[in-house]
Protein backbone atom coordinates (compact mmCIF):
# COMPACT_ATOMS: atom_id res chain seq x y z
CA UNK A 1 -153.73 -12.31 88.61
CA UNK A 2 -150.58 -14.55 88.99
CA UNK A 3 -147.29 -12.32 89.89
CA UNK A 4 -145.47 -11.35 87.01
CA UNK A 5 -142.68 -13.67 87.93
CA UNK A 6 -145.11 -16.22 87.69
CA UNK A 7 -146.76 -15.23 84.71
CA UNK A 8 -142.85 -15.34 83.01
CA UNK A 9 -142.68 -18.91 84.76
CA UNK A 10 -145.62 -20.18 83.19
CA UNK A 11 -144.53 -18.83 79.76
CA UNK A 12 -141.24 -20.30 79.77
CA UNK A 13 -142.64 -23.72 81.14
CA UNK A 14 -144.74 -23.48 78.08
CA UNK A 15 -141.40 -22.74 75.61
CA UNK A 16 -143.93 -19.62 74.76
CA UNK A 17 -141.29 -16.86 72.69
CA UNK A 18 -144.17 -14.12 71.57
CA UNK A 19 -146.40 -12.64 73.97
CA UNK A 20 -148.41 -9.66 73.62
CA UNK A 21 -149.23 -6.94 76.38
CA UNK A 22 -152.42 -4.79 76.56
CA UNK A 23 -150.14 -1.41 78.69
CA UNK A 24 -146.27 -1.13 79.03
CA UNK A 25 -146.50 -2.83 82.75
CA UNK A 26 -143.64 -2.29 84.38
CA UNK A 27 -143.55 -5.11 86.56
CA UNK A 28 -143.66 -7.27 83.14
CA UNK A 29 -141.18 -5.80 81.37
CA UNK A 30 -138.74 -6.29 84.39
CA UNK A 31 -139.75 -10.11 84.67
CA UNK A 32 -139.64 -10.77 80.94
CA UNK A 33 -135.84 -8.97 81.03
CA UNK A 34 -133.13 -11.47 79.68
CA UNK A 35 -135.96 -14.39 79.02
CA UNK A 36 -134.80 -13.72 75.01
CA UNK A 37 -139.68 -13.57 74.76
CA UNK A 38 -140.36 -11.20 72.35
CA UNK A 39 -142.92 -8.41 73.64
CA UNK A 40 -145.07 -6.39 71.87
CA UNK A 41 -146.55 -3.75 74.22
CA UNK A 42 -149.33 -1.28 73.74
CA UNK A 43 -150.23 2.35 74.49
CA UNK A 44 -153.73 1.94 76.41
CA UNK A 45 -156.59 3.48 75.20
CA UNK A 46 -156.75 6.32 77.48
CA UNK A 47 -153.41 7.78 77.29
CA UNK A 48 -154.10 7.78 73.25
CA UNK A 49 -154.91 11.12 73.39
CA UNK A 50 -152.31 13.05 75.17
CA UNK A 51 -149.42 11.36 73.02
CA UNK A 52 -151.93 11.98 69.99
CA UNK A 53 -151.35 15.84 70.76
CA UNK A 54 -147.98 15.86 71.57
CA UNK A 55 -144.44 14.82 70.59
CA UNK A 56 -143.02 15.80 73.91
CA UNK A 57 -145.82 13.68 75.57
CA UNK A 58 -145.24 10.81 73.41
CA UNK A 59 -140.97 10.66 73.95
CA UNK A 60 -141.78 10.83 77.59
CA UNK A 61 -144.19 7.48 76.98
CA UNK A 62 -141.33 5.93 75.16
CA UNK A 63 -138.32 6.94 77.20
CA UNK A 64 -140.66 5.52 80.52
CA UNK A 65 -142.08 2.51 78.96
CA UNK A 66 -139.01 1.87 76.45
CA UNK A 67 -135.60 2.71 76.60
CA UNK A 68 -136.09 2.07 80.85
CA UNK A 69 -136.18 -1.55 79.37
CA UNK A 70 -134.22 -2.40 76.41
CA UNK A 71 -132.47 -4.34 75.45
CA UNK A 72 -132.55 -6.70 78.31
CA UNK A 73 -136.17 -6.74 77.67
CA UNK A 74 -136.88 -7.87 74.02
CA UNK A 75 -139.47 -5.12 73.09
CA UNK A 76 -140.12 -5.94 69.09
CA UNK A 77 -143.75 -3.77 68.39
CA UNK A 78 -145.88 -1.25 69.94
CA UNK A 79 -149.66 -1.15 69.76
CA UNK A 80 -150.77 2.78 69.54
CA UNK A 81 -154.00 1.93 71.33
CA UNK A 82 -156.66 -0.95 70.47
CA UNK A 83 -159.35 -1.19 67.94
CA UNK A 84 -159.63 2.99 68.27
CA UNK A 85 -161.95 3.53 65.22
CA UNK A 86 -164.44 0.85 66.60
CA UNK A 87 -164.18 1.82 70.12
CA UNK A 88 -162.63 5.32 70.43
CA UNK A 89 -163.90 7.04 67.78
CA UNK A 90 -163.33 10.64 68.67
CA UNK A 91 -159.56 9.77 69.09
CA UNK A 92 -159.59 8.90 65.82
CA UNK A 93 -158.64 12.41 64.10
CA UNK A 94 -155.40 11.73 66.48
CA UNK A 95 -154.47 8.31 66.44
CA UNK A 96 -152.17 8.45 63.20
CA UNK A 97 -149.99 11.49 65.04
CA UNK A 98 -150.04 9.59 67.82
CA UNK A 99 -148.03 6.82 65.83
CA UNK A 100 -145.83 9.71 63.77
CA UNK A 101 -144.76 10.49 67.71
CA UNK A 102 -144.31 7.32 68.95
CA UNK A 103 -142.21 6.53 65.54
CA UNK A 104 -140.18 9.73 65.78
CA UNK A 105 -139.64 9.22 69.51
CA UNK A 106 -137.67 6.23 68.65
CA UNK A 107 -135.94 7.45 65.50
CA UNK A 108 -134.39 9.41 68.13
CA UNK A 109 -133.40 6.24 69.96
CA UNK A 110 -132.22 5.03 67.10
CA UNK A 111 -134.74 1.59 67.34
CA UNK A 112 -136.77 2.35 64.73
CA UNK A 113 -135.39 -0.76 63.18
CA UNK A 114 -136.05 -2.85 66.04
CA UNK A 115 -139.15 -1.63 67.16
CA UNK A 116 -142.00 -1.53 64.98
CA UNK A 117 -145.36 0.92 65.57
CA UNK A 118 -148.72 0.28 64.67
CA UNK A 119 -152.71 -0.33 65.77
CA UNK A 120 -154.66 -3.08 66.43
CA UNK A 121 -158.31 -3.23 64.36
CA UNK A 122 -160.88 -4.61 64.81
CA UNK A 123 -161.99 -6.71 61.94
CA UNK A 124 -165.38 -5.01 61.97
CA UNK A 125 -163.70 -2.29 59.74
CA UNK A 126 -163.71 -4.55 56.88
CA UNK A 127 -167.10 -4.42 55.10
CA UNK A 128 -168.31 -7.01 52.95
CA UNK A 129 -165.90 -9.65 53.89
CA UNK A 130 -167.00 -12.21 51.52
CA UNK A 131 -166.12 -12.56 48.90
CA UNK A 132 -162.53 -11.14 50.14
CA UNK A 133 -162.18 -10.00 46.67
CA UNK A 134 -165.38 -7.34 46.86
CA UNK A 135 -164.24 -6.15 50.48
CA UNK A 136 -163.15 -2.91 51.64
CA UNK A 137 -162.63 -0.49 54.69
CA UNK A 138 -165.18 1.41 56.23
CA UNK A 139 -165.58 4.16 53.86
CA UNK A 140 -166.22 6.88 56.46
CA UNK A 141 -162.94 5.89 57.58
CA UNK A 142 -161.07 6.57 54.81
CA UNK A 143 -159.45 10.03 56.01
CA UNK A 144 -157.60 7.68 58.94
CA UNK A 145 -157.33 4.59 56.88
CA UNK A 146 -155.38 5.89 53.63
CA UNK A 147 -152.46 8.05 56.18
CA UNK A 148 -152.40 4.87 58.33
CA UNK A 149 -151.21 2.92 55.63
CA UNK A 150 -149.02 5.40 53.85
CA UNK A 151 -147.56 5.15 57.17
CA UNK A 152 -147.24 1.31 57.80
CA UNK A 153 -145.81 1.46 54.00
CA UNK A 154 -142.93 4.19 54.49
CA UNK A 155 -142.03 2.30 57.97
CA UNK A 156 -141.90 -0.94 56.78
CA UNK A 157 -144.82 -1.95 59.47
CA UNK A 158 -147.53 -4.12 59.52
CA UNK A 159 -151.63 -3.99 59.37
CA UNK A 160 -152.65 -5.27 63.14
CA UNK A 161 -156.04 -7.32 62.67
CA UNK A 162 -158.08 -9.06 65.28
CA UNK A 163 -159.82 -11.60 63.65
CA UNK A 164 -162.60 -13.98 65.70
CA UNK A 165 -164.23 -16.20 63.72
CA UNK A 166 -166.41 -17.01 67.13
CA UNK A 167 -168.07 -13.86 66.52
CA UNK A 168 -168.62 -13.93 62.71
CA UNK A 169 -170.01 -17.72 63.30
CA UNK A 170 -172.34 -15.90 66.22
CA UNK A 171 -173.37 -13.02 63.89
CA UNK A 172 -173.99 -15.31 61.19
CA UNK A 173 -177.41 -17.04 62.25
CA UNK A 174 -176.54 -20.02 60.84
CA UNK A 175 -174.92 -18.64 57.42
CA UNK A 176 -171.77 -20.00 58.11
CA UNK A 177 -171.28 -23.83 59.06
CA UNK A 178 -169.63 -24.03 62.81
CA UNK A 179 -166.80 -26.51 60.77
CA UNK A 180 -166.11 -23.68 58.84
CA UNK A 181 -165.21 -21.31 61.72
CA UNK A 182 -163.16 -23.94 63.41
CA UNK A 183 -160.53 -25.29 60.76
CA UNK A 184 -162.58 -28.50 60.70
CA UNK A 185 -161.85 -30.36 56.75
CA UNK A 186 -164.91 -29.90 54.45
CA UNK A 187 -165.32 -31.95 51.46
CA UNK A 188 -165.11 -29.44 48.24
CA UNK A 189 -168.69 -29.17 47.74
CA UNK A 190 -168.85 -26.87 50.83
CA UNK A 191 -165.97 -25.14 50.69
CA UNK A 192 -166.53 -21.22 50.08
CA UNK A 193 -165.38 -20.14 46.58
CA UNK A 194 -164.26 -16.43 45.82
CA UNK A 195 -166.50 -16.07 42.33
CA UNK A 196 -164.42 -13.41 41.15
CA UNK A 197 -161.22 -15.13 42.11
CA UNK A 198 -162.06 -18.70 42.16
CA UNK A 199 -160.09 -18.94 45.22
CA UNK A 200 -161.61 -21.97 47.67
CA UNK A 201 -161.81 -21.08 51.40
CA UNK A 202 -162.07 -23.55 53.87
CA UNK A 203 -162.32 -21.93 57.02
CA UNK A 204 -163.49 -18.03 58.27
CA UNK A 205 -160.01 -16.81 59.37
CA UNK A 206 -158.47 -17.44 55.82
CA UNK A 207 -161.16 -15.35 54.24
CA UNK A 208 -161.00 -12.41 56.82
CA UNK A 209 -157.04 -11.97 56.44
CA UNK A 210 -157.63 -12.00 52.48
CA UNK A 211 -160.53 -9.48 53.08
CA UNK A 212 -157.96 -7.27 54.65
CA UNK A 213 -155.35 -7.65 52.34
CA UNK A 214 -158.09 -7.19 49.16
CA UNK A 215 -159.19 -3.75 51.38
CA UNK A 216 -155.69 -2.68 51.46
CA UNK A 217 -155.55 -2.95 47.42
CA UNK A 218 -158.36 -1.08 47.05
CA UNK A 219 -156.60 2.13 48.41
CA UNK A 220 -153.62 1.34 46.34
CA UNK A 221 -151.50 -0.61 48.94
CA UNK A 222 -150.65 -4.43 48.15
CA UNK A 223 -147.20 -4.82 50.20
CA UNK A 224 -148.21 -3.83 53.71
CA UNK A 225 -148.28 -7.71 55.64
CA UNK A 226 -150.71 -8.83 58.28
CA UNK A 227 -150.04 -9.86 62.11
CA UNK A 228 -152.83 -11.11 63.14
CA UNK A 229 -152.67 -9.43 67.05
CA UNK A 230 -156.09 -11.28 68.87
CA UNK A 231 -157.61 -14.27 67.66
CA UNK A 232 -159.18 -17.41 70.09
CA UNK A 233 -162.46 -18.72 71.08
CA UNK A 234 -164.28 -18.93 74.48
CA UNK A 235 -164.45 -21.99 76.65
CA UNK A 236 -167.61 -21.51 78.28
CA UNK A 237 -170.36 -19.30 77.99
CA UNK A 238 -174.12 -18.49 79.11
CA UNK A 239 -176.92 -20.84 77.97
CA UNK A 240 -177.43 -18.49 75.27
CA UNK A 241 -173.97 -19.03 73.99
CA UNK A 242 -174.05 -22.60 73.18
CA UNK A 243 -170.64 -22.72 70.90
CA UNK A 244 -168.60 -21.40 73.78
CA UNK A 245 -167.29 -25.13 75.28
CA UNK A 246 -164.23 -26.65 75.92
CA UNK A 247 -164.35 -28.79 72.54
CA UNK A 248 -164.71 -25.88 70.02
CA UNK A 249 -162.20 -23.47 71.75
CA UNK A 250 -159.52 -26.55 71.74
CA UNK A 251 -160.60 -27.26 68.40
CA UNK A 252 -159.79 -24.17 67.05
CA UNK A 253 -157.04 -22.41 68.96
CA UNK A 254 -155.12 -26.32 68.31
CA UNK A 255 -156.24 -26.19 64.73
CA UNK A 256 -155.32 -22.19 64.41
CA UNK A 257 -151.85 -23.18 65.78
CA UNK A 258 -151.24 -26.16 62.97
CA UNK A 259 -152.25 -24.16 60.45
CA UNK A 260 -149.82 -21.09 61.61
CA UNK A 261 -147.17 -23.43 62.33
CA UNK A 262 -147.61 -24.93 58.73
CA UNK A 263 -147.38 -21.89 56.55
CA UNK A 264 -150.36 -22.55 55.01
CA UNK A 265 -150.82 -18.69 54.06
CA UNK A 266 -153.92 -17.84 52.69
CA UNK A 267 -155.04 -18.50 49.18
CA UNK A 268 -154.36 -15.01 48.59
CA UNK A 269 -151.20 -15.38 49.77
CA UNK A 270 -150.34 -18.92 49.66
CA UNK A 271 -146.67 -20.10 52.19
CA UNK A 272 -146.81 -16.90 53.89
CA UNK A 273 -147.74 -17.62 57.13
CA UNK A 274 -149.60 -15.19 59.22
CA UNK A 275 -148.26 -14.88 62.52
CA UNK A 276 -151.00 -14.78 65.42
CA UNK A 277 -151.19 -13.81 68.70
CA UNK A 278 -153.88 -16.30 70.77
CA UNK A 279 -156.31 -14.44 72.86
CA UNK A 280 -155.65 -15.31 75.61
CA UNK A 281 -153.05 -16.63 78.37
CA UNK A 282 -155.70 -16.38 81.41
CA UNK A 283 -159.18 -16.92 82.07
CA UNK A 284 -160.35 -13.52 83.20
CA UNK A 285 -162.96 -14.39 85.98
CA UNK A 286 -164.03 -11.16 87.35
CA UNK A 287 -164.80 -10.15 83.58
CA UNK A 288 -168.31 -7.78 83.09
CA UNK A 289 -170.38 -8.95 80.48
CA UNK A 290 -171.34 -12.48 79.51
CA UNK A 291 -170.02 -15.48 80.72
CA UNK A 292 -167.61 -16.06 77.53
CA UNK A 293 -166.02 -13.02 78.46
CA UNK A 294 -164.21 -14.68 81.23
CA UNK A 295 -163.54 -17.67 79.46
CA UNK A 296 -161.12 -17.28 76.28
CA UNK A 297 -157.98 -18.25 78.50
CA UNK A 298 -155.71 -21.44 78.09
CA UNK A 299 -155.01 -21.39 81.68
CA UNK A 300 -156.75 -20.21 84.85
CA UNK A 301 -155.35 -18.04 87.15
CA UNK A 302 -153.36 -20.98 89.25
CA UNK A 303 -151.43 -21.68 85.92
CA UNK A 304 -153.74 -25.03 85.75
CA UNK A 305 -154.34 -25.74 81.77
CA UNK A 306 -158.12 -25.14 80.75
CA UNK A 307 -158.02 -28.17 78.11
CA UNK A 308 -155.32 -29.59 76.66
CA UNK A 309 -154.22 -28.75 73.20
CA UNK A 310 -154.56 -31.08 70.13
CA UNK A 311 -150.69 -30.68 68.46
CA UNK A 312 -150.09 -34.20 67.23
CA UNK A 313 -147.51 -33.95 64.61
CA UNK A 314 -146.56 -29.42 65.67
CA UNK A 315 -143.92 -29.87 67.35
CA UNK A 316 -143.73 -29.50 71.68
CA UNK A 317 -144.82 -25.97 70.89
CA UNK A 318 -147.64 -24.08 73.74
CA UNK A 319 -148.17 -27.80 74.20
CA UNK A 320 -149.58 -27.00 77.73
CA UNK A 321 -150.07 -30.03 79.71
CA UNK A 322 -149.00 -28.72 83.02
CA UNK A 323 -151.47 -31.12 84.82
CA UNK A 324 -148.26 -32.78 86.52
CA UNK A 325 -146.27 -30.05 86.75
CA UNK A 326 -148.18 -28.03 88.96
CA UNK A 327 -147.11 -27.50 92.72
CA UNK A 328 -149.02 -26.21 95.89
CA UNK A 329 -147.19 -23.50 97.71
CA UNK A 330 -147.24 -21.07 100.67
CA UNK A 331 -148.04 -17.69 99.43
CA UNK A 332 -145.28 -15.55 100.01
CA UNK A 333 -146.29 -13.04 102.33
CA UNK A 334 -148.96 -15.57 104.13
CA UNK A 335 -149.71 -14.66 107.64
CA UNK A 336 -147.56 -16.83 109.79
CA UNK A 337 -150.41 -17.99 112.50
CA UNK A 338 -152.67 -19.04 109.43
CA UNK A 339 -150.06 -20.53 107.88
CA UNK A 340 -149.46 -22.75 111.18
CA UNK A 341 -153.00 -23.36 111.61
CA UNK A 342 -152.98 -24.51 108.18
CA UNK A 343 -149.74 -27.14 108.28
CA UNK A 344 -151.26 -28.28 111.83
CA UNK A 345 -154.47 -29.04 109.96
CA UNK A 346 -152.38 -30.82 106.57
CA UNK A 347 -150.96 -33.07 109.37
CA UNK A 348 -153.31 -33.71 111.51
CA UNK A 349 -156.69 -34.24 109.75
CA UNK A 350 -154.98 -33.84 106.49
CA UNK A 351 -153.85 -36.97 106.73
CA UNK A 352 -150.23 -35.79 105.99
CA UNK A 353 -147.19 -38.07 106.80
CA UNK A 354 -145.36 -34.91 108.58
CA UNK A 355 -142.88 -37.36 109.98
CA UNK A 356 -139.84 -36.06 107.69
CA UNK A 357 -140.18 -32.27 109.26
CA UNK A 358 -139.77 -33.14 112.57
CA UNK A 359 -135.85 -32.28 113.63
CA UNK A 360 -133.36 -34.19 112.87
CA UNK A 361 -135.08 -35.78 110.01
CA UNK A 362 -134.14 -35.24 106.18
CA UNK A 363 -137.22 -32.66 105.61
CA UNK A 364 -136.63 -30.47 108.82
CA UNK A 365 -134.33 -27.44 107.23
CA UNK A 366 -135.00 -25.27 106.37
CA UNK A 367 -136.93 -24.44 109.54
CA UNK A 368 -139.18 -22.31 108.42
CA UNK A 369 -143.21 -22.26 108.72
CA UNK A 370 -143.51 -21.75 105.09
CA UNK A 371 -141.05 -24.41 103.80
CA UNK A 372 -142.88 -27.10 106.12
CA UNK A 373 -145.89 -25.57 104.81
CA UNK A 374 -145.21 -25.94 101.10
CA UNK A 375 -144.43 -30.01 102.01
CA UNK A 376 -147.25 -30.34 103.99
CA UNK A 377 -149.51 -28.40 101.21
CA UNK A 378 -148.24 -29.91 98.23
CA UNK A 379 -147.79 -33.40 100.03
CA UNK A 380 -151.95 -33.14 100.21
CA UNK A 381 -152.27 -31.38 96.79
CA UNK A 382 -150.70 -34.75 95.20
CA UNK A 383 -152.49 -37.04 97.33
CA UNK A 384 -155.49 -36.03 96.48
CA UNK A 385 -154.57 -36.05 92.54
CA UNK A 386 -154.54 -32.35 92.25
CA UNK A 387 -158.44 -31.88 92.48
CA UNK A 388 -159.93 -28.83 92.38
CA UNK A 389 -159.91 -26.64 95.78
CA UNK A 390 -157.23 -29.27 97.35
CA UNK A 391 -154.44 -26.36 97.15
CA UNK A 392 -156.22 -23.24 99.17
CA UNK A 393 -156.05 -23.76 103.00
CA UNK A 394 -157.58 -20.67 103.98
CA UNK A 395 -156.01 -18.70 100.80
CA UNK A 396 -152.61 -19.05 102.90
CA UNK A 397 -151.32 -21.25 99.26
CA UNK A 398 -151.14 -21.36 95.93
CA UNK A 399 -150.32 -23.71 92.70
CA UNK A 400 -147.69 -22.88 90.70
CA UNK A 401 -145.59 -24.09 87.88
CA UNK A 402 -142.47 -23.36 89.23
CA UNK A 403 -141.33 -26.27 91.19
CA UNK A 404 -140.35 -25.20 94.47
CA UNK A 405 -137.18 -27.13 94.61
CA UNK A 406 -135.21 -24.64 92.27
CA UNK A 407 -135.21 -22.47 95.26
CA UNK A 408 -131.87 -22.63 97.02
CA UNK A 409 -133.36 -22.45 100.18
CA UNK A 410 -135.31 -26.09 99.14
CA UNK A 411 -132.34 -27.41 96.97
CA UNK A 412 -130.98 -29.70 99.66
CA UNK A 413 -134.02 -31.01 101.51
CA UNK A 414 -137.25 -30.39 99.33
CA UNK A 415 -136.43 -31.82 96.46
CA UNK A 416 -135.31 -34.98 98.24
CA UNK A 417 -138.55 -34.89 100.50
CA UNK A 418 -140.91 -34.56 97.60
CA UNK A 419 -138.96 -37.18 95.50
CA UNK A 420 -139.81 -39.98 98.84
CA UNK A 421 -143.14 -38.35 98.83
CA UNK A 422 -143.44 -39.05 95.57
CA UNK A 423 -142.10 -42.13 95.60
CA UNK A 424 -144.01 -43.33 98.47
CA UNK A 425 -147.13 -42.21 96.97
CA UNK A 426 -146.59 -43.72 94.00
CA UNK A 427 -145.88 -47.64 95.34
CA UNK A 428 -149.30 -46.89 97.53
CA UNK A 429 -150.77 -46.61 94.57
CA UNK A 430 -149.80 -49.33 92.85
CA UNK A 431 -150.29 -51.35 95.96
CA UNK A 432 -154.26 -50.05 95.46
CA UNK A 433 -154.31 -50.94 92.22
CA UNK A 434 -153.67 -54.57 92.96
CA UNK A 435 -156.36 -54.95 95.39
CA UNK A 436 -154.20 -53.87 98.86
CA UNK A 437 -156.37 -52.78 100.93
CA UNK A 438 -153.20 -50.33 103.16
């Protein structure tokens, strides 16, 4: 995984204001302080328990993971563990005192108001889905269900849902069109109607968020809203997953984020737009299970975009074309002789014009191993057009977003080295394209 300081980087490069985190990592919620990102952070899974059982337990979770980091860290929800009834089922007798506890803890702190508590579901609770209008909750889960809501209700909350079409499309065998899952228009004739509503539905994610909210009115609660806290699609998969490409996961996370962005709504709930968290910022390549597992991210772990999103006519929103904004660095840290090894190798059979580090010349302070390095290293990276494996040298670098001349140490001579590099590069290029042979 990228640093947290990197991972803030990237998410500011991207103009990226929400962003949603599985634990209360401390190292995160130092890096996001004073960015103005709105965090929503979660209680994991296994600590669910403990706070479940006790108030004292649970203050101590919030004063740690909390009050250590408001306000300079925006904290605006907490998660009270993750799709619990689906995956933890014998915490769920506890999980609703776990979010009493939680709540209380920061009645205390006075930032109830600021802070709001729930749980992230699992759309699988929701039975019968379609029509929305016929659906309801798990039955057997009604004893959790009805006090979770009373308790979303009385604090003003909201239902957490994560909603994956991919899945439903998977499960479907065919039932359900692949245009359907992904946003894609359908002429009327194959649109989905509601028969006891007459609503029209013209993609999977729209029905599911209805199904919830028609669930909801069967116990008696119609004002509790949505946020819809996981929702993406995989870029690559196994041979038995033949959906999970590059093409349908841009399709739908772009076409999710126009029709967010919109404020569609639902038909249930037409203009009221139903705020989504993607799933998710990295590829996760050390993932068990399947090969889509590793592969819902919009970036890899160098901050290098997956595909690039579709948002004609959205705005410069997550529009993450960092292709040309990427840099190849010295890894802080890097062991000095490999790092040597590695800038005598970028400019001698790296082919790299070294020329401006030697002393006296404009590139030669700071005199440092690792800021000749990082011109060496991302001289290379750019000469050979950013291609895959061109920024490693022995794991002694790294790409990054963060351009390495908004270091004060670089201010004075980087910047203006890269700029001739760039420069330099750039007429060679041109001189190519015309049919120069040098």
């Amino acid at each position: 995984m990228p640093s947290p300081t990197q991972v803030v980087a990237l998410l500011k490069a991207q103009q990226i204001r929400y962003v949603r985190l599985y634990d209360a990592d401390r190292g995160m919620l130092v890096a996001l302080a004073n960015t103005g990102i709105r965090v929503s952070v979660s209680v994991p899974n296994d600590q669910l328990l403990g706070i479940g059982q006790s108030n004292v337990t649970a203050a101590n979770w919030v004063s740690r993971n909390i009050l250590a980091h408001v306000p300079a860290t925006n904290i605006t929800s907490i998660s009270v563990g993750s799709e619990v009834l689906t995956t933890l089922p014998n915490a769920a007798p506890i999980l609703v005192s776990a979010l009493n506890f939680i709540h209380s803890a920061l009645v205390a702190s006075d930032l109830d108001s600021k802070i709001k508590v729930s749980t992230a579901h699992s759309s699988s609770i929701i039975l019968d889905s379609f029509p929305p209008s016929q659906a309801f909750f798990n039955r057997s889960w009604d004893p959790v269900m009805v006090p979770l809501l009373k308790f979303l209700q009385s604090t003003d909350s909201y239902l957490m849902l994560n909603v994956y079409p991919y899945y439903d499309y998977v499960k479907s065998n065919g039932a359900i069109p692949l245009d359907y899952a992904l946003f894609r228009p359908l002429p009327p004739n194959k649109e989905a109607v509601d028969s006891n509503t007459l609503l029209h539905y013209t993609n999977v994610f729209d029905a599911l968020i209805d199904a919830a909210y028609f669930a909801m009115s069967y116990l008696n609660f119609t004002n509790i809203p949505i946020i819809v806290t996981e929702s993406g699609w995989p870029s690559k998969g196994d041979p038995s997953e033949p959906e999970a490409i590059v093409d349908n996961a841009n399709t739908y996370n772009s076409n999710l984020i126009k029709h967010v962005l919109n404020n569609t709504g639902t038909p249930k709930h037409p203009g009221i737009a139903i705020s989504t968290y993607i799933y998710e910022l990295y590829n996760e390549d050390s993932s068990p299970g399947p090969e889509s597992e590793k592969n819902w991210g919009l970036f890899d772990a160098n901050g290098v975009p997956t595909y690039i999103l579709h948002l004609t006519g959205s705005g410069t929103v997550l529009a993450n074309d960092t292709t040309n904004q990427t840099y190849c660095v010295a890894r802080d840290n890097a062991d000095k002789k490999m790092l040597q090894a590695a800038l005598d190798w970028a400019c001698g059979p790296g082919k790299v014009d070294c020329s401006p580090l030697l002393q006296g010349k404009p590139c030669y302070e700071p005199d440092t191993v690792a800021a000749h390095a990082t011109y060496a290293f991302d001289a290379y990276y750019h000469r050979m057009a950013l291609g895959e494996g061109t920024c490693d040298f022995n794991g002694v670098a790294t790409i990054t977003t963060t351009d390495p001349s908004e270091k004060t140490s670089f201010l004075d001579s980087f910047y203006v080295c890269f700029f001739i590099f760039v420069w330099i590069y750039s007429v060679r290029a041109s001189l190519s394209l015309y049919g120069t042979a040098d």
